[in-house]
Protein backbone atom coordinates (compact mmCIF):
# COMPACT_ATOMS: atom_id res chain seq x y z
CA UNK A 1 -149.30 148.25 137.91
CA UNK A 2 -149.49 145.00 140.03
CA UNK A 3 -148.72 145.33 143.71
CA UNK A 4 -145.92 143.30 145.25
CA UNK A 5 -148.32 141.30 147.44
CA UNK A 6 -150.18 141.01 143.80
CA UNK A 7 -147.95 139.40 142.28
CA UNK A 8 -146.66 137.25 145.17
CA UNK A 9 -149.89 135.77 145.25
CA UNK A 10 -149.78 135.45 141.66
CA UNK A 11 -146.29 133.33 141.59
CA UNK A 12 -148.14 131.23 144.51
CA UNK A 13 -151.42 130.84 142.61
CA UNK A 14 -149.03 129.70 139.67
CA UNK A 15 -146.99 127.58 141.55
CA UNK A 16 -149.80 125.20 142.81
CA UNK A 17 -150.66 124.33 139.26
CA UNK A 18 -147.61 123.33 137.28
CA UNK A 19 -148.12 121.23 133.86
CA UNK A 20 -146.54 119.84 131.26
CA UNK A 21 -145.85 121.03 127.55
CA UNK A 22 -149.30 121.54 124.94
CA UNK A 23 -151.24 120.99 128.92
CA UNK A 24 -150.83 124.04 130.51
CA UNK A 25 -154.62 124.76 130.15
CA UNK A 26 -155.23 125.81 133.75
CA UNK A 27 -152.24 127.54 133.25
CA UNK A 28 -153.60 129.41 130.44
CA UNK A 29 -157.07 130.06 131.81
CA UNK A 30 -155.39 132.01 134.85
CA UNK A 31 -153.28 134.09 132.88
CA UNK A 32 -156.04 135.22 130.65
CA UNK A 33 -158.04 135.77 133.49
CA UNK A 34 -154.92 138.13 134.93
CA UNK A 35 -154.29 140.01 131.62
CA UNK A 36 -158.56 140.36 131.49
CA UNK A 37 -158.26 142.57 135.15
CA UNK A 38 -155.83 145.21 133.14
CA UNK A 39 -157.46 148.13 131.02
CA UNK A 40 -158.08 146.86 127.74
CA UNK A 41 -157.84 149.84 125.69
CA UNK A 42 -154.06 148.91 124.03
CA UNK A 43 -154.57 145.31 124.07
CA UNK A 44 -155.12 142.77 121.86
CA UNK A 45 -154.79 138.91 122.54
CA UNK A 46 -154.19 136.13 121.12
CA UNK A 47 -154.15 132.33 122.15
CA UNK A 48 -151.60 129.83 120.32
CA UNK A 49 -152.23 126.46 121.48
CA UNK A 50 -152.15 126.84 125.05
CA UNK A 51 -149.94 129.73 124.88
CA UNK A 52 -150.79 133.07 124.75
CA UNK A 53 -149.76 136.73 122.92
CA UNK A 54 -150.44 140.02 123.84
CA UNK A 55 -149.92 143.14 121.83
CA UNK A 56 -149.71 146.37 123.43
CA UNK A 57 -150.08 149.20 121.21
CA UNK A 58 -147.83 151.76 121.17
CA UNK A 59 -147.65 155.78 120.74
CA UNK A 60 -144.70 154.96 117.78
CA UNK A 61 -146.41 151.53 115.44
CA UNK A 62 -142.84 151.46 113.76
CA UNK A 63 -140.90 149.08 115.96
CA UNK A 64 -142.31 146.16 118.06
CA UNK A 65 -140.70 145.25 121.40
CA UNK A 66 -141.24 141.60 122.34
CA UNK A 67 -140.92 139.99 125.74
CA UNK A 68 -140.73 135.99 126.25
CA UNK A 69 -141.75 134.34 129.95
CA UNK A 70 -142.13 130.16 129.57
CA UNK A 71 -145.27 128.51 131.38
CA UNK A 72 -144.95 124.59 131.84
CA UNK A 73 -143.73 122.79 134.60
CA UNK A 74 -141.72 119.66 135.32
CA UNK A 75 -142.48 116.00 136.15
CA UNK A 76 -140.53 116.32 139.57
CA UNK A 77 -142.38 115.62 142.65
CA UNK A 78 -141.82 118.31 145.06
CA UNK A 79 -140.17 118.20 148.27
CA UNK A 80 -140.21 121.99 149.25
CA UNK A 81 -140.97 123.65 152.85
CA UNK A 82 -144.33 125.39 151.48
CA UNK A 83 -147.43 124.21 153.42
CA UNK A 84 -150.28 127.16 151.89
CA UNK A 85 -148.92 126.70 147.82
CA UNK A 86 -147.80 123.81 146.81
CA UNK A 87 -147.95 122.14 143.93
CA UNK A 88 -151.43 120.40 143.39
CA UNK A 89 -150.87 118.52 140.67
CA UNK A 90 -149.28 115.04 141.43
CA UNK A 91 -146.28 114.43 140.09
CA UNK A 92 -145.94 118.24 138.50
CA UNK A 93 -144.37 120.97 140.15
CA UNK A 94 -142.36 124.45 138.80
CA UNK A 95 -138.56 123.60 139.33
CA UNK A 96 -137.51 125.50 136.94
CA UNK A 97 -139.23 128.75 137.93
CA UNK A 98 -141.31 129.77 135.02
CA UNK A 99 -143.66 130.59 138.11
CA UNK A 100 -141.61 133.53 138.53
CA UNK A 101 -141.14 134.16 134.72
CA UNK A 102 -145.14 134.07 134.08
CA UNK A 103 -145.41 136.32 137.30
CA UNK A 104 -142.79 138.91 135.97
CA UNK A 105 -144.29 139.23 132.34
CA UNK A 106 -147.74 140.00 133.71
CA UNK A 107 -146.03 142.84 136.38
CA UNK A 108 -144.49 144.38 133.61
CA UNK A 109 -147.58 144.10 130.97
CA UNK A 110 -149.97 145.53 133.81
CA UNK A 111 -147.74 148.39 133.52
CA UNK A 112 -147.67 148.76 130.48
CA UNK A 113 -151.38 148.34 129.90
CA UNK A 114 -152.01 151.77 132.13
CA UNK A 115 -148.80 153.34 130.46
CA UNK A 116 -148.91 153.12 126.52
CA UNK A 117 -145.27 152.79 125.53
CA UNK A 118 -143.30 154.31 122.92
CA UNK A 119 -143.18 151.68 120.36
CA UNK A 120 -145.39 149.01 119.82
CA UNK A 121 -144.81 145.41 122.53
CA UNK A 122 -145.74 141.94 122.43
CA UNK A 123 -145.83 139.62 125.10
CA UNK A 124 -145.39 136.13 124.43
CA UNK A 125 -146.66 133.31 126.70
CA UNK A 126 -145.10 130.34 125.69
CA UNK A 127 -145.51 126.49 126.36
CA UNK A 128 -143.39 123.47 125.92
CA UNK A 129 -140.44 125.04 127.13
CA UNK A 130 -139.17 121.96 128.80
CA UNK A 131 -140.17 119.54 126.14
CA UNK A 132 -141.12 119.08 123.42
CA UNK A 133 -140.29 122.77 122.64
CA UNK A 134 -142.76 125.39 122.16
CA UNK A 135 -140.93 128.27 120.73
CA UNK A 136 -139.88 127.19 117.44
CA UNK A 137 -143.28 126.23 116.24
CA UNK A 138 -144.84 129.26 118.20
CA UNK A 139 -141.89 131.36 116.36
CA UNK A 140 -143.45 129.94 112.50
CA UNK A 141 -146.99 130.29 113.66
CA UNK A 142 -149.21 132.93 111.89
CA UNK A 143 -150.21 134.65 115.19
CA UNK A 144 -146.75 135.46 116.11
CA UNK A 145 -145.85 135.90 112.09
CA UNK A 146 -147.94 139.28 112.24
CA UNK A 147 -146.59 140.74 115.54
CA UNK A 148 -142.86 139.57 114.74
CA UNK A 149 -141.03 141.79 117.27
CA UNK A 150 -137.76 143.86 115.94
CA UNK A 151 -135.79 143.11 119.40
CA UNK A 152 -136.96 140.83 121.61
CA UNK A 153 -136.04 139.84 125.98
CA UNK A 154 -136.38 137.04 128.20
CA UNK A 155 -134.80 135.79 132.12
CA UNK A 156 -134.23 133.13 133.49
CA UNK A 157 -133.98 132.65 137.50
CA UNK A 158 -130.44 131.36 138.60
CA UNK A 159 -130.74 130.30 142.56
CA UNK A 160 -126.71 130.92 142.89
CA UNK A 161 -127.27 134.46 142.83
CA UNK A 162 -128.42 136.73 145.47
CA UNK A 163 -131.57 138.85 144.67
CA UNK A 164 -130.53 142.31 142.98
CA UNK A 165 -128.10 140.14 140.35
CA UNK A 166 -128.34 140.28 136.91
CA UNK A 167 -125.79 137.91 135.28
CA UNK A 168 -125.75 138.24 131.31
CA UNK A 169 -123.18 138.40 128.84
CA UNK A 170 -122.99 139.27 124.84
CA UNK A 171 -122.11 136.05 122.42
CA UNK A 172 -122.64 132.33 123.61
CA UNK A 173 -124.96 132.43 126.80
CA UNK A 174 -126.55 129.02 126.75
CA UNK A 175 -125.84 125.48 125.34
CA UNK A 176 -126.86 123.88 122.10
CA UNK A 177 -128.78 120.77 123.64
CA UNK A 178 -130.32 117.77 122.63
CA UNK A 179 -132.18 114.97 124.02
CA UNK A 180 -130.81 110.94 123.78
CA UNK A 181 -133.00 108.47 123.42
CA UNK A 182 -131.57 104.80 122.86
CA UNK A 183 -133.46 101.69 122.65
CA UNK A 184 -131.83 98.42 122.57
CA UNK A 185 -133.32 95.04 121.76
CA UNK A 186 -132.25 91.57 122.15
CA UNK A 187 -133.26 87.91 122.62
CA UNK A 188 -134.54 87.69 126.26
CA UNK A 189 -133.76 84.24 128.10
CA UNK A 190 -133.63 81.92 131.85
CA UNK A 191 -130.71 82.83 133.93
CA UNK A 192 -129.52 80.00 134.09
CA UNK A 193 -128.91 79.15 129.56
CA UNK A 194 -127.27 82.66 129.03
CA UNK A 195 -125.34 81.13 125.95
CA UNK A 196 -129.24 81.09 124.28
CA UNK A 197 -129.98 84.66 124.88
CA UNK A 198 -128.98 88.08 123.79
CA UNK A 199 -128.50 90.27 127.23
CA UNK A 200 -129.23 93.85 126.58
CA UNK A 201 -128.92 94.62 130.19
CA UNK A 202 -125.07 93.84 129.71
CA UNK A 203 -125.01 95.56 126.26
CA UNK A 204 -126.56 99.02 127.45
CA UNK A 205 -124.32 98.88 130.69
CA UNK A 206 -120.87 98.71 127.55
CA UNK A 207 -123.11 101.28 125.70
CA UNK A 208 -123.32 103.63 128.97
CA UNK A 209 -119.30 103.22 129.16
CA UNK A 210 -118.28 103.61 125.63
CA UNK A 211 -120.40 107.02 125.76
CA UNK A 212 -118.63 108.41 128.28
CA UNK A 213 -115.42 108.47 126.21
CA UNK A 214 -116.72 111.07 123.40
CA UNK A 215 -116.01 113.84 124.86
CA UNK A 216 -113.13 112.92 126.42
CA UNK A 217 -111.88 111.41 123.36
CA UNK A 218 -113.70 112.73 120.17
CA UNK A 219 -114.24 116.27 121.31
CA UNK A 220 -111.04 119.15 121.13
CA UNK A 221 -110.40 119.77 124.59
CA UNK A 222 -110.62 123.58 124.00
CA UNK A 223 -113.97 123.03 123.32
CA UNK A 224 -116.83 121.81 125.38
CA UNK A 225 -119.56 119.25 125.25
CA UNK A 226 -121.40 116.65 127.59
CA UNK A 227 -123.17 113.82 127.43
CA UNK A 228 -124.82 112.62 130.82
CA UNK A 229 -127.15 109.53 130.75
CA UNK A 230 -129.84 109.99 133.90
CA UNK A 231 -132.05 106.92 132.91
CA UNK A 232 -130.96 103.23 132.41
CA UNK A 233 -134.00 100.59 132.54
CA UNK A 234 -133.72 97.24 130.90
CA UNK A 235 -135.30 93.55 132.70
CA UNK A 236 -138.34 92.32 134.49
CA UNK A 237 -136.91 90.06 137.44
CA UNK A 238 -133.67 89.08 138.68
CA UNK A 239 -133.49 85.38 136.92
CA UNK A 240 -134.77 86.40 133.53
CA UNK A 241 -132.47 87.87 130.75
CA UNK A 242 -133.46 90.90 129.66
CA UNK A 243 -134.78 91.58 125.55
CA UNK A 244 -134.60 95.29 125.75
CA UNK A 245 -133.21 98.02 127.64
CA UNK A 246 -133.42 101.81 127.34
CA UNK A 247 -130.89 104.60 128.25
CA UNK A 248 -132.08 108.60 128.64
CA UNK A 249 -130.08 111.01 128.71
CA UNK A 250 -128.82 114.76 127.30
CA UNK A 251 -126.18 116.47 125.06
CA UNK A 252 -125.19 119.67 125.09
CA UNK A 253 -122.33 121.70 123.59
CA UNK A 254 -121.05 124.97 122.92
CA UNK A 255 -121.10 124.37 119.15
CA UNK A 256 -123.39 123.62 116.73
CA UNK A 257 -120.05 121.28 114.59
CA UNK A 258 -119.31 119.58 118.39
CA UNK A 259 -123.37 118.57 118.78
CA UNK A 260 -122.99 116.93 115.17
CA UNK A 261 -119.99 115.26 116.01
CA UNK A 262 -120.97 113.86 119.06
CA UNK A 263 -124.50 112.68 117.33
CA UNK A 264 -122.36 110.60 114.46
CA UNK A 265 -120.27 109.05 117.33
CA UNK A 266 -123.24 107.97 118.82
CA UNK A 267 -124.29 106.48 115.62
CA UNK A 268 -120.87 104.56 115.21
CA UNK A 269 -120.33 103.13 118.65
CA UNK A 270 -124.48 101.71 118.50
CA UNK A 271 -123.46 100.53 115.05
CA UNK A 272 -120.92 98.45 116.44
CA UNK A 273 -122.51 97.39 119.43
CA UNK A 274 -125.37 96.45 117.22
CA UNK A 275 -122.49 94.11 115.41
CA UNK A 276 -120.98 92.93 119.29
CA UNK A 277 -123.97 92.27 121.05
CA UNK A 278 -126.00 90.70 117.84
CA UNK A 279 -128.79 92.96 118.62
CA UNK A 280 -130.87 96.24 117.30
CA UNK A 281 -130.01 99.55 118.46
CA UNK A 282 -132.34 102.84 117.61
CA UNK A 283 -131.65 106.52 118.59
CA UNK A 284 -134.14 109.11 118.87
CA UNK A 285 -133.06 112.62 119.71
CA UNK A 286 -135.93 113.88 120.99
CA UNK A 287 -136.11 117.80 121.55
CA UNK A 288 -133.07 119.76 119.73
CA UNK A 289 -132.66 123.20 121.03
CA UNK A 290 -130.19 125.70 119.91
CA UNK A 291 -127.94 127.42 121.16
CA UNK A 292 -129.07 130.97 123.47
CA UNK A 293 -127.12 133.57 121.16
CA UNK A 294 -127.18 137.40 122.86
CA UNK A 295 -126.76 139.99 120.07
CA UNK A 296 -123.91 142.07 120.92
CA UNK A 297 -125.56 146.14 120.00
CA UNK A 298 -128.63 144.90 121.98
CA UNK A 299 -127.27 143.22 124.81
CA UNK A 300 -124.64 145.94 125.21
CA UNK A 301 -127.24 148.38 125.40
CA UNK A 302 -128.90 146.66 128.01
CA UNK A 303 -125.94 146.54 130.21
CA UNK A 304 -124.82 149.78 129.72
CA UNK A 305 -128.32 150.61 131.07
CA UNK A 306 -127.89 148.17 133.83
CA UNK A 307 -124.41 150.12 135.00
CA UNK A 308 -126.29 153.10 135.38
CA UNK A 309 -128.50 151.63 138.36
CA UNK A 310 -128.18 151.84 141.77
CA UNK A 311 -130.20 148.47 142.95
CA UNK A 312 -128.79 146.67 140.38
CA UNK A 313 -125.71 144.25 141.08
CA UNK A 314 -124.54 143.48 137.41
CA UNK A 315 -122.54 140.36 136.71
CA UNK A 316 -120.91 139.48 133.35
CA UNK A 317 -120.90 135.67 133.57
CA UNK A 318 -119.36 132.76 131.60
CA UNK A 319 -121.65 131.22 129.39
CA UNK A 320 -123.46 127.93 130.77
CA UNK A 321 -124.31 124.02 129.50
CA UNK A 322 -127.91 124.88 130.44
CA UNK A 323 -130.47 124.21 127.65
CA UNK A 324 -133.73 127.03 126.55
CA UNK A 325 -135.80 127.05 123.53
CA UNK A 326 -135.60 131.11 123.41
CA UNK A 327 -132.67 130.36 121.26
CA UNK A 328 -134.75 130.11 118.49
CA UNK A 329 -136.01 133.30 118.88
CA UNK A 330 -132.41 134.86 119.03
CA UNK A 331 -132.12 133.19 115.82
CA UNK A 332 -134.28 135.41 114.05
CA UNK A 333 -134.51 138.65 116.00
CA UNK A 334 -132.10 140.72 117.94
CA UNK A 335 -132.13 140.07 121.37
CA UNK A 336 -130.78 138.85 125.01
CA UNK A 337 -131.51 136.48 127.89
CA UNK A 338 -130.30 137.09 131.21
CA UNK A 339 -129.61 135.66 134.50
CA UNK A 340 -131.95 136.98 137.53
CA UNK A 341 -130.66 135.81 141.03
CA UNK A 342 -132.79 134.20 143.34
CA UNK A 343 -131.00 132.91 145.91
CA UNK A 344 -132.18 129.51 146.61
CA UNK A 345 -129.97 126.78 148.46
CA UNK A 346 -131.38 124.26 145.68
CA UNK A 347 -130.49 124.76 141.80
CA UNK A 348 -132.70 124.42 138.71
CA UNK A 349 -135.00 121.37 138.20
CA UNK A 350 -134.38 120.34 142.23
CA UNK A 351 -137.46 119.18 143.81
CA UNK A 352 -136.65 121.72 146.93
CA UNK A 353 -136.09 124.59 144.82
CA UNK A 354 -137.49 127.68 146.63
CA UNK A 355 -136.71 130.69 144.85
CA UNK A 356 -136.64 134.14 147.05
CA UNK A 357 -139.90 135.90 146.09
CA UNK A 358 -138.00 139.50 146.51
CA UNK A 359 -136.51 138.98 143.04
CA UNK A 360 -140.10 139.15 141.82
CA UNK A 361 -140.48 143.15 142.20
CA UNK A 362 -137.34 144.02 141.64
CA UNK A 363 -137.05 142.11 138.10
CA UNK A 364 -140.44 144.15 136.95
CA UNK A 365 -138.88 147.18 138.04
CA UNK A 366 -136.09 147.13 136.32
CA UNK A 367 -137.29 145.91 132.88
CA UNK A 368 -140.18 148.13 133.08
CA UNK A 369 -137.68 151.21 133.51
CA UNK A 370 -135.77 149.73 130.81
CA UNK A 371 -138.31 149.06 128.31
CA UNK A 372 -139.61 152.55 129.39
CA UNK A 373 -136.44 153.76 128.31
């Protein structure tokens, strides 16, 4: 089993080389050349793409275990306190921590490798978490298809807890989420004859506002649902009317009936803006994930194992407006995500994030006891 100081300087080595979704090739070369160092004996891999699986054979062939850690990184450039490990790809950097989710999976499959466990395990090394969304197509592929796991695990770090925290609750744990992408387009114009042009500048700064009423207008206030735009771009220079404009931004809701009413809303208020404004409007959604489902006998199981240990601080949390592909995976086997604390000053997808590198042991510990179990 991999040392602490292993796999610290595993999470470092990872951390320097964050990339994005289908390009995590470096990734993928130094995770194969990881799982290559354990005994080979009940192993056999496979790579998807630029993902990877790993089958672990086990004393009992009737049930297959899976375990999911994500592997791309995020365009954010970072602004951390490292000096010996930071990120070395411009532009790139791990803000979301699937550093420490790579680093975990390997602790607990070098374990495993030395210690055949009772039922059969795969370990799935998945891309495109953070766009355009690896697991659904990883889910269909044939590779997975033949080691379809009967349960199947997964974490995710959360920098609000201290180190020792497991967070996790049965039901709704994550968001259904969706990406918004709106293009609008226009007659462009001089400044100074705005009666000849069509300003989409002024139309996507109405479109930004009317957005901002749906959920406070169209969606049951028992419910939940948001729409955030982070990205409005539209012009070329300050005396010429801008011809196009684009707004970014996310959805995400605690209902699979909210996330289609918001979309149609979205469709009727461009519709009429299209009509207002006497310009084209198209939408493009972008990545769609659904919604992180834990199975209730499953996830019960797992915290009524959790109860029963000493280092373990157990939270059952409120369900969150955070997005993950794994949802797809709940979709079609049993299973659970759950909250590890790291307790970083900086949240998710912050360019300072610096997650505390204790949580690293004490995560493989405890799912290796677990799965052990």
């Amino acid at each position: 089993m991999l040392s602490v100081e292993q796999l610290t300087k595993i999470r470092r080595d990872l951390h320097r080389i964050p990339e994005f979704g289908y390009e995590e090739v470096k990734t993928q070369q130094y995770l194969l050349g990881q799982i290559a160092q354990f005994p080979q004996e009940l192993l056999t891999i496979k790579k998807w793409k630029t993902g990877i699986l790993v089958h672990v054979k086990g004393l009992d062939s009737s049930k297959t275990i899976g375990y999911r850690a994500d592997i791309d990184g995020l365009p954010i450039v970072e602004q951390t306190s490292y000096t010996d490990f930071r990120s070395t790809h411009e532009g790139a950097m791990h803000a979301c921590g699937h550093d420490l989710h790579m680093t975990i999976a390997l602790g607990v499959l070098s374990y495993f490798a030395h210690q055949q466990p009772k039922y059969n395990q795969v370990f799935i090394f998945q891309p495109a978490e953070e766009g355009p969304g690896g697991a659904k197509p990883m889910l269909e592929s044939p590779e997975l298809i033949e080691w379809k796991p009967d349960k199947i695990m997964a974490l995710h770090i959360a920098p609000e807890y201290p180190v020792g925290t497991i967070a996790i609750k049965t039901g709704l744990l994550f968001a259904n989420t969706s990406e918004l992408f709106i293009t609008l387009k226009g007659k462009g114009g001089h400044a100074a004859y705005p009666h000849t042009a069509n300003d989409m500048v002024v139309a996507a700064s109405h479109l930004v506002t009317q957005l901002q009423t749906i959920v406070s207008r169209n969606v049951n206030p028992l419910d939940a649902g948001v729409v955030t735009i982070g990205v409005i771009k539209g012009g070329t220079k300050q005396n010429i009317i801008a011809d196009t404009a684009v707004i970014e931004g996310t959805i995400r809701t605690r209902s699979i009936e909210t996330m289609k009413l918001i979309k149609k809303r979205i469709e009727d208020l461009t519709k009429g803006m299209e009509t207002g404004f006497d310009c084209s409007i198209s939408i493009d959604y972008g990545a769609n994930y659904c919604q992180v489902y834990n199975e209730e006998s499953v996830t019960k199981d797992f915290i009524e194992y959790l109860k029963g240990q000493e280092s373990v601080n157990l939270v059952i949390c409120d369900e969150a407006m955070t997005g993950e592909d794994f949802g797809y995976f709940l979709e079609e086997i049993p299973g659970f995500m759950f909250w590890l604390g790291v307790d970083s000053k900086y949240g998710l997808h912050d360019a300072r994030l610096e997650p505390n590198e204790n949580a690293i042991g004490f995560a493989v510990q405890t799912i290796v006891d677990y799965l052990a179990k």
